[in-house]
PDB file of N, CA and C in Angstrom:
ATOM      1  N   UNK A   1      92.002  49.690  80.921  1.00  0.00           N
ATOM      2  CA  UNK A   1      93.180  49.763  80.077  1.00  0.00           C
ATOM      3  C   UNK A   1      93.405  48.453  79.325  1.00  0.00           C
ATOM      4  N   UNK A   2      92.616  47.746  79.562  1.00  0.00           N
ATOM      5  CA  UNK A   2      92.716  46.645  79.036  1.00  0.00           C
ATOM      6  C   UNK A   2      92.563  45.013  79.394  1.00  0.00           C
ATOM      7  N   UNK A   3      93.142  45.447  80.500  1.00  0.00           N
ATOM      8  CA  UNK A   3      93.778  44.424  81.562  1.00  0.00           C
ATOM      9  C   UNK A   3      92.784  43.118  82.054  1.00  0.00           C
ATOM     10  N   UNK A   4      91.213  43.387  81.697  1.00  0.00           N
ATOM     11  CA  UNK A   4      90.691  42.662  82.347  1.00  0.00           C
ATOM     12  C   UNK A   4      89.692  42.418  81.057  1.00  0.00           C
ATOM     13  N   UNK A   5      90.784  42.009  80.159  1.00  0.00           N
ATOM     14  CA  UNK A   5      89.819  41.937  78.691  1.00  0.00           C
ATOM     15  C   UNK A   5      89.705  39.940  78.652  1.00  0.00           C
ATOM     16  N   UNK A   6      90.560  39.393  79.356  1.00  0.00           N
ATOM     17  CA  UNK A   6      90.572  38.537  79.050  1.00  0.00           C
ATOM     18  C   UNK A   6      89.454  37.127  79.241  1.00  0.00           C
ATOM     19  N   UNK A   7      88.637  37.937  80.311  1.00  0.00           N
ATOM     20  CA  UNK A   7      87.609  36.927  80.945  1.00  0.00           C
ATOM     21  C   UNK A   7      86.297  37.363  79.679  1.00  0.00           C
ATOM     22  N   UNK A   8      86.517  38.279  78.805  1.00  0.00           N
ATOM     23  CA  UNK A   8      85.335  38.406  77.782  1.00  0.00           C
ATOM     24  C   UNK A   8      85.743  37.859  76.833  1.00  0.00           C
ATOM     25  N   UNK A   9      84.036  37.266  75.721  1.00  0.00           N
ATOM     26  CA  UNK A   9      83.695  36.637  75.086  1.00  0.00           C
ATOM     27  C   UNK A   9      83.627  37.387  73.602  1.00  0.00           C
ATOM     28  N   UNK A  10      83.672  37.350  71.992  1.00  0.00           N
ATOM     29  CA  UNK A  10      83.925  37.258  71.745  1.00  0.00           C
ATOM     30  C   UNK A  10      82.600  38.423  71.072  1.00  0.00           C
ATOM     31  N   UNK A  11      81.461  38.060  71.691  1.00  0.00           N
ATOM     32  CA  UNK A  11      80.606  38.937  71.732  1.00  0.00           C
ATOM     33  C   UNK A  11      80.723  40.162  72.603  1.00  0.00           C
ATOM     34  N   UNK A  12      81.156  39.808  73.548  1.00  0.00           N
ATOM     35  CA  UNK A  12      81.475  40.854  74.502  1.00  0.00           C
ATOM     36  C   UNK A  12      82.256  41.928  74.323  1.00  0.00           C
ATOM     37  N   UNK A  13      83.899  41.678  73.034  1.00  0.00           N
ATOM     38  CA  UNK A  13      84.511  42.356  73.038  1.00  0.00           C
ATOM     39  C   UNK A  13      84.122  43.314  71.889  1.00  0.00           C
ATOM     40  N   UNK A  14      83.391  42.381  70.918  1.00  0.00           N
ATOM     41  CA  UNK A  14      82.691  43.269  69.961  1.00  0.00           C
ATOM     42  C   UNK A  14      81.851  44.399  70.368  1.00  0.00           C
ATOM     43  N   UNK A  15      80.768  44.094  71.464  1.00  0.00           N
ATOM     44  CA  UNK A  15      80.456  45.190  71.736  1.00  0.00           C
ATOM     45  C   UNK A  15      80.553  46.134  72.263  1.00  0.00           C
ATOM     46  N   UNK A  16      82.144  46.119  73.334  1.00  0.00           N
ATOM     47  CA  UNK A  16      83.241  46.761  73.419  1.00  0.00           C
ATOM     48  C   UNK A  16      83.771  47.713  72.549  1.00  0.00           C
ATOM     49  N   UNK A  17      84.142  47.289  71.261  1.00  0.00           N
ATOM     50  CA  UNK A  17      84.672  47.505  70.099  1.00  0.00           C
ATOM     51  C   UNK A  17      83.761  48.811  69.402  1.00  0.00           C
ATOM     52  N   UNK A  18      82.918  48.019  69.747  1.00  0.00           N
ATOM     53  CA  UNK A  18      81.521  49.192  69.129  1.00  0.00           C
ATOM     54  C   UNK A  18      80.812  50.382  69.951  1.00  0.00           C
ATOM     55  N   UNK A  19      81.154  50.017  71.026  1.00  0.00           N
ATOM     56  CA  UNK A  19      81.131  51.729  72.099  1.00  0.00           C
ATOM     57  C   UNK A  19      82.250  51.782  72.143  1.00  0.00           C
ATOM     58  N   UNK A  20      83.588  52.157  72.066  1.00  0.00           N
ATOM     59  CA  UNK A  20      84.635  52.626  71.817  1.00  0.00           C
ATOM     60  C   UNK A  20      84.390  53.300  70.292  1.00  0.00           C
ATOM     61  N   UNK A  21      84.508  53.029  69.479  1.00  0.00           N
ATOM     62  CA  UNK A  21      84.403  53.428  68.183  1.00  0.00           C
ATOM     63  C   UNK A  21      83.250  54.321  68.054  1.00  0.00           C
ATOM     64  N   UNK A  22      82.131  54.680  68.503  1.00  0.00           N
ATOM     65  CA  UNK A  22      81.036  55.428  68.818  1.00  0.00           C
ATOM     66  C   UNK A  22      81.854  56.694  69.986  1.00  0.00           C
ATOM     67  N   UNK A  23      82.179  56.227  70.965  1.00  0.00           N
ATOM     68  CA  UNK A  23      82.815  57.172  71.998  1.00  0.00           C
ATOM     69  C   UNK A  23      83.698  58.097  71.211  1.00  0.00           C
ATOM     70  N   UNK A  24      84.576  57.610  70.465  1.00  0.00           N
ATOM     71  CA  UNK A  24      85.566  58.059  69.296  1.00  0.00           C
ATOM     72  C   UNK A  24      85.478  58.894  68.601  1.00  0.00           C
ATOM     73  N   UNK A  25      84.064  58.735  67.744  1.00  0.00           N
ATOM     74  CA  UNK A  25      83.385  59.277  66.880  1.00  0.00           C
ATOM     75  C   UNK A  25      82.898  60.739  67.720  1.00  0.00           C
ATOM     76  N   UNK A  26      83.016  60.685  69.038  1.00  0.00           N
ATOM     77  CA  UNK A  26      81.782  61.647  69.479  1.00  0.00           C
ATOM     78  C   UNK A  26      83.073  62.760  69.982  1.00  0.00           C
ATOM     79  N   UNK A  27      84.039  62.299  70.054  1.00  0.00           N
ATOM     80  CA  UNK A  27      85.181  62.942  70.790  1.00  0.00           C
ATOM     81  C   UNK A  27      85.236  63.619  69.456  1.00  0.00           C
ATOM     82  N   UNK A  28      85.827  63.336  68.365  1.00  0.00           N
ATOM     83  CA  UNK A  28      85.949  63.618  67.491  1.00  0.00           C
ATOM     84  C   UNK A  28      85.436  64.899  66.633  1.00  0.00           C
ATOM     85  N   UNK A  29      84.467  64.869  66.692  1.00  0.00           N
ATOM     86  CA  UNK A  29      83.208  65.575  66.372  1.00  0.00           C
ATOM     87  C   UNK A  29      83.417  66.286  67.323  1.00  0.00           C
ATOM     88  N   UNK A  30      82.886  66.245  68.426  1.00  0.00           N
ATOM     89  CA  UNK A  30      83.577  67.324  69.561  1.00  0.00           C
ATOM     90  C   UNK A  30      84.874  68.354  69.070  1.00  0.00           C
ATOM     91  N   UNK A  31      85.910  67.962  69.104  1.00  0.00           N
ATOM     92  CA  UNK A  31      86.972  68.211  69.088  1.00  0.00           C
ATOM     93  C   UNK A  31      87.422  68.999  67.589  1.00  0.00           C
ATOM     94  N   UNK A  32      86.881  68.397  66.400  1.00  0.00           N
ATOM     95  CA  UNK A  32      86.371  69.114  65.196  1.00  0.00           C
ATOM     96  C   UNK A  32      85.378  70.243  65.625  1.00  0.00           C
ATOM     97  N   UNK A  33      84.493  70.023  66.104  1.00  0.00           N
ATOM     98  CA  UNK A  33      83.911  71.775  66.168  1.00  0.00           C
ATOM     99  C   UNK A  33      84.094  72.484  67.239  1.00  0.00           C
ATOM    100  N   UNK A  34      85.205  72.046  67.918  1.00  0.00           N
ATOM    101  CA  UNK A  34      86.107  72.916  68.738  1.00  0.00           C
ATOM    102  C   UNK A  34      86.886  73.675  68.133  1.00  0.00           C
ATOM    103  N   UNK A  35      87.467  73.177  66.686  1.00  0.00           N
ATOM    104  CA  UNK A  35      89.018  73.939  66.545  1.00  0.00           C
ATOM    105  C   UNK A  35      87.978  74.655  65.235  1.00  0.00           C
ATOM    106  N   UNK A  36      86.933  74.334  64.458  1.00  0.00           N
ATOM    107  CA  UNK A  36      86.240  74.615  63.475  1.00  0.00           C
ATOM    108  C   UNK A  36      85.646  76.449  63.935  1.00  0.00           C
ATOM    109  N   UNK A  37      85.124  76.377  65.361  1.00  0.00           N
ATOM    110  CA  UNK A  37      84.859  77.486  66.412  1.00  0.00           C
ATOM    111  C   UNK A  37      86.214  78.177  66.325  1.00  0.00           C
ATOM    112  N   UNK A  38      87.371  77.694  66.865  1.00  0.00           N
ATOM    113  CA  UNK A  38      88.416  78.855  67.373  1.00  0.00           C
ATOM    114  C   UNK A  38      89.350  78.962  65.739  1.00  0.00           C
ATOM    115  N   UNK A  39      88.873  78.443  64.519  1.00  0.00           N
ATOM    116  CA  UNK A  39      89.316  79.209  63.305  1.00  0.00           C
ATOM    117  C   UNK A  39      88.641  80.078  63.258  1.00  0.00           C
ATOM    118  N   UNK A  40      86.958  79.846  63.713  1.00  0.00           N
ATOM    119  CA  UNK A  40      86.075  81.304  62.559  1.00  0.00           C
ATOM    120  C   UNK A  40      86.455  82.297  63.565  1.00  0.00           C
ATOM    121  N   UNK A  41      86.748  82.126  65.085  1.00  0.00           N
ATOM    122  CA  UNK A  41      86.887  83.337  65.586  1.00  0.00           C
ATOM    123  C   UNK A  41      88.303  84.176  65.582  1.00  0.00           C
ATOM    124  N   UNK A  42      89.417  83.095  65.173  1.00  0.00           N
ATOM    125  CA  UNK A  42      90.406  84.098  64.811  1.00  0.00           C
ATOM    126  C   UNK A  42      90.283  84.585  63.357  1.00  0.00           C
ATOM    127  N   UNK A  43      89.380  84.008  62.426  1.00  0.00           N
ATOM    128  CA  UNK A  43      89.341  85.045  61.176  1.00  0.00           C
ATOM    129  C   UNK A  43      89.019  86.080  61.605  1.00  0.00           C
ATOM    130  N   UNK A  44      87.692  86.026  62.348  1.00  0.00           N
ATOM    131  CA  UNK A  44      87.265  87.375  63.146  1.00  0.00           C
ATOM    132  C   UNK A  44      87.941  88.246  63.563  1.00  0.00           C
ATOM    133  N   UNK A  45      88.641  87.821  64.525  1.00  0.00           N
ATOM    134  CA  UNK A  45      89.939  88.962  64.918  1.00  0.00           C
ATOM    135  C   UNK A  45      90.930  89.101  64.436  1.00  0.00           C
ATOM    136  N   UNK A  46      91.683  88.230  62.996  1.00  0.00           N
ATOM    137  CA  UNK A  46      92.056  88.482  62.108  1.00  0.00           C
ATOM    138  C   UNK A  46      91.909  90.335  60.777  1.00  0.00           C
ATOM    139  N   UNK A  47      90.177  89.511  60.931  1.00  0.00           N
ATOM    140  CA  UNK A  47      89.592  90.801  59.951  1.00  0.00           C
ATOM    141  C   UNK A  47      89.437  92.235  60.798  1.00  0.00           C
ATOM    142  N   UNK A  48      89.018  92.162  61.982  1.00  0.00           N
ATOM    143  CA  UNK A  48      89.185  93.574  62.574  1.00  0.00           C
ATOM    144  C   UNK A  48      90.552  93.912  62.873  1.00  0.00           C
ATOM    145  N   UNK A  49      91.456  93.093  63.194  1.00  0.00           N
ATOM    146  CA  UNK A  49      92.787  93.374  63.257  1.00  0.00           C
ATOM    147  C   UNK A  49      93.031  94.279  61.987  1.00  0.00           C
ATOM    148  N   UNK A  50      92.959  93.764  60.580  1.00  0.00           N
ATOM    149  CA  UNK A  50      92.911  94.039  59.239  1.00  0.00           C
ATOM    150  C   UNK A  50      92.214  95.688  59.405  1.00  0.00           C
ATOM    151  N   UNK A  51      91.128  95.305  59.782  1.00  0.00           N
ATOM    152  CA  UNK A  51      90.506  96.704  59.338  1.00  0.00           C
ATOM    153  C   UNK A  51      91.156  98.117  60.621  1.00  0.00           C
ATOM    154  N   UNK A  52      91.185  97.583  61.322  1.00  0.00           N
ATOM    155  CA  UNK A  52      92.021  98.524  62.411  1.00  0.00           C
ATOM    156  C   UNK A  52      93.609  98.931  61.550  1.00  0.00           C
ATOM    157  N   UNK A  53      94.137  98.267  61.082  1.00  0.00           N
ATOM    158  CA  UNK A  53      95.271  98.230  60.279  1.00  0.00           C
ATOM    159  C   UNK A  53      95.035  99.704  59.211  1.00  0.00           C
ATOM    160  N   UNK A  54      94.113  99.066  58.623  1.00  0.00           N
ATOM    161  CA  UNK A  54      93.510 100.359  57.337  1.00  0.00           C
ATOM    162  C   UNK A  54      93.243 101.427  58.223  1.00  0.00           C
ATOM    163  N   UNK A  55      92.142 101.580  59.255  1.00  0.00           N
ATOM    164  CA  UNK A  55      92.068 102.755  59.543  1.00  0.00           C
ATOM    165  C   UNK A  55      93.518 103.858  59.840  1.00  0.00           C
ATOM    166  N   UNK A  56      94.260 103.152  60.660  1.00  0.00           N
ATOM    167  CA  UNK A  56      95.288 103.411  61.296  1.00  0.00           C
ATOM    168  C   UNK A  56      96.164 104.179  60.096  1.00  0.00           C
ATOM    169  N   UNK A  57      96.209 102.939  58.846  1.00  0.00           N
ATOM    170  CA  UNK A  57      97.148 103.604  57.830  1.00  0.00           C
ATOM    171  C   UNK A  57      96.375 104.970  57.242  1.00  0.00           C
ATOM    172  N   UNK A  58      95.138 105.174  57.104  1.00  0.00           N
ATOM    173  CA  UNK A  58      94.603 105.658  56.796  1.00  0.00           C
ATOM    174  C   UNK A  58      94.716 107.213  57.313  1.00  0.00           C
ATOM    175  N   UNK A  59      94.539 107.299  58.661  1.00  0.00           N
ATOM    176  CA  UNK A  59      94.880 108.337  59.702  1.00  0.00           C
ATOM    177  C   UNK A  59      96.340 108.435  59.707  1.00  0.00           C
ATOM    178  N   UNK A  60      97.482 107.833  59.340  1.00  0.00           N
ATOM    179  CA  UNK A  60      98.733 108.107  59.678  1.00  0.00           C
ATOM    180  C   UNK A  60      98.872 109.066  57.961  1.00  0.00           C
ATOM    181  N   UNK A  61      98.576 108.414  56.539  1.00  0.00           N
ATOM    182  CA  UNK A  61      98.602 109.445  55.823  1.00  0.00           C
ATOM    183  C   UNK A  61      97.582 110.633  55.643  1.00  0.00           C
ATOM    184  N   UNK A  62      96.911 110.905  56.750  1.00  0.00           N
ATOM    185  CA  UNK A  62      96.033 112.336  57.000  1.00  0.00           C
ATOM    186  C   UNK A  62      97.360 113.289  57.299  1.00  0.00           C
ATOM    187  N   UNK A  63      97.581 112.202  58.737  1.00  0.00           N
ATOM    188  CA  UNK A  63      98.736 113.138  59.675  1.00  0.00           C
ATOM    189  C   UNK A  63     100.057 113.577  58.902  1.00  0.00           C
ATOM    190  N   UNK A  64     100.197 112.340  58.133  1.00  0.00           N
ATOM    191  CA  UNK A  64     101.726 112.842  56.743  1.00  0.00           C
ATOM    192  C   UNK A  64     101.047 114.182  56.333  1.00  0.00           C
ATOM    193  N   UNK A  65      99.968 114.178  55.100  1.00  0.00           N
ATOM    194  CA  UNK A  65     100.151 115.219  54.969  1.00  0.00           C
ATOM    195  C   UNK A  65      99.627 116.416  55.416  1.00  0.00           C
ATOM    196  N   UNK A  66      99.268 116.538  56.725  1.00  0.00           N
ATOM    197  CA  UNK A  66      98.900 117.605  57.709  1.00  0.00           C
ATOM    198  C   UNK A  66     100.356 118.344  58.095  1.00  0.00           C
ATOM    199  N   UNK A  67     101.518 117.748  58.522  1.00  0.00           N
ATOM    200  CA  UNK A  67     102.119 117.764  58.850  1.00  0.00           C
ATOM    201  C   UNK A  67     103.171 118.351  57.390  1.00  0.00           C
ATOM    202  N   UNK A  68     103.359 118.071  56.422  1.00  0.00           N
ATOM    203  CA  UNK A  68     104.088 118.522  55.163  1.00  0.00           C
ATOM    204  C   UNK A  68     103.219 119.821  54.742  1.00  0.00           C
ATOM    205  N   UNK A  69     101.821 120.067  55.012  1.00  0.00           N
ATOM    206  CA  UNK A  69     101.276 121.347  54.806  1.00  0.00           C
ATOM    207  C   UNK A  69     101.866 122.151  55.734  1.00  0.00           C
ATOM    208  N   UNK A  70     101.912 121.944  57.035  1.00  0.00           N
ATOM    209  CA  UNK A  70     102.226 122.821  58.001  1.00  0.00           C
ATOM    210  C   UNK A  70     103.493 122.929  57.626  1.00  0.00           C
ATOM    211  N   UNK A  71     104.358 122.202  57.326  1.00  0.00           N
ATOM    212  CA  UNK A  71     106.062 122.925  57.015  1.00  0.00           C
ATOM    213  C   UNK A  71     106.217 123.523  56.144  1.00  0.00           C
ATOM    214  N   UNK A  72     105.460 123.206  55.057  1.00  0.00           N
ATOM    215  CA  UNK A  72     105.300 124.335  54.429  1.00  0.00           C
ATOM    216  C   UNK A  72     104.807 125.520  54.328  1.00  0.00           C
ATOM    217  N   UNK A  73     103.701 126.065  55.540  1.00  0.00           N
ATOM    218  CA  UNK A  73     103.170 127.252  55.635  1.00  0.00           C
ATOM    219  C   UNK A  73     104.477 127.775  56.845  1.00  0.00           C
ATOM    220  N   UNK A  74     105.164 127.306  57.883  1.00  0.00           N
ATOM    221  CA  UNK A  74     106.412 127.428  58.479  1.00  0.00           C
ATOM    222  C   UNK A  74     107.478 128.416  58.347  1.00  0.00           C
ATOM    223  N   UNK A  75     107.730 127.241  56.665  1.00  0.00           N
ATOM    224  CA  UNK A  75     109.202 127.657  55.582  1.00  0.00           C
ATOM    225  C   UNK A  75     108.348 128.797  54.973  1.00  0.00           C
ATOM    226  N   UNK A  76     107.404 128.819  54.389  1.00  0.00           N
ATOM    227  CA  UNK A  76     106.694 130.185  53.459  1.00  0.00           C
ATOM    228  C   UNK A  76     106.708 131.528  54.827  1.00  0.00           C
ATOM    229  N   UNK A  77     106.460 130.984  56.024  1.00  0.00           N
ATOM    230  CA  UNK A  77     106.492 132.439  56.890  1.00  0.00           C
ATOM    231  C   UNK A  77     107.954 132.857  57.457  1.00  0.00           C
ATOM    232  N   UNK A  78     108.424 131.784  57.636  1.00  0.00           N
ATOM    233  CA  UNK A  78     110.379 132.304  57.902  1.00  0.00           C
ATOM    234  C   UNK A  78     110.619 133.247  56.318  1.00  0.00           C
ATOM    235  N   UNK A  79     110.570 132.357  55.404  1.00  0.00           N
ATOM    236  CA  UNK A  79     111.007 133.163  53.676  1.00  0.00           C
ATOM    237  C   UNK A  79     110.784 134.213  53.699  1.00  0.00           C
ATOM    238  N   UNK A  80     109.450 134.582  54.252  1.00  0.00           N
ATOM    239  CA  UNK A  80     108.530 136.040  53.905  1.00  0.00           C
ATOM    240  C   UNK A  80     109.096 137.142  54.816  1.00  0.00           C
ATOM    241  N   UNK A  81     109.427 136.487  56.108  1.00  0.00           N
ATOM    242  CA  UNK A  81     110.027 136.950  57.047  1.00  0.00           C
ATOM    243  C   UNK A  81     111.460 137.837  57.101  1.00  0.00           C
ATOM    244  N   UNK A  82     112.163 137.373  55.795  1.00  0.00           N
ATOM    245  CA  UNK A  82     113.611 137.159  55.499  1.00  0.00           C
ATOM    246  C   UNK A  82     113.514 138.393  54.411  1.00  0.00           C
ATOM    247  N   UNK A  83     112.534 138.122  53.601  1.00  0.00           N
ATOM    248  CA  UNK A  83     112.313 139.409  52.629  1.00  0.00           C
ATOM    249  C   UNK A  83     112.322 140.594  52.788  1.00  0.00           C
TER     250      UNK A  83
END
């Protein structure tokens, strides 16, 4: 933590300085294609989310008008019924 920086030389701390800053670099980089990974995979489940979305809407206006045909063949057999 620090604490025992004081008995080094001037060279010493430089090259201190310079594996720290390397260590840094590597975390870094690490840590960049950590979050670089968990963007592309929520686009991923982003886009099937998306496309599950479409299907879904897709199948819900089948069922609309499945459902407005059938009331209408319903109302046309009560009418006919009435005649």
């Amino acid at each position: 933590m620090g604490e025992e920086l004081s008995s080094l030389g001037v060279r010493d701390l430089q090259g201190l300085e310079n594996r720290l800053e390397m260590s840094l670099r590597s975390i870094k980089t690490r840590k960049d294609n950590l979050l670089r990974s968990e963007i592309e995979e929520l686009h991923r489940k982003g886009s099937l989310i998306h496309q599950e979305n479409t299907e879904l809407c897709r199948r819900l206006n089948i069922m609309s008008q499945q459902k407005m045909e059938l009331s209408r063949k319903v109302w046309c057999t009560i009418l006919c019924q009435k005649l």
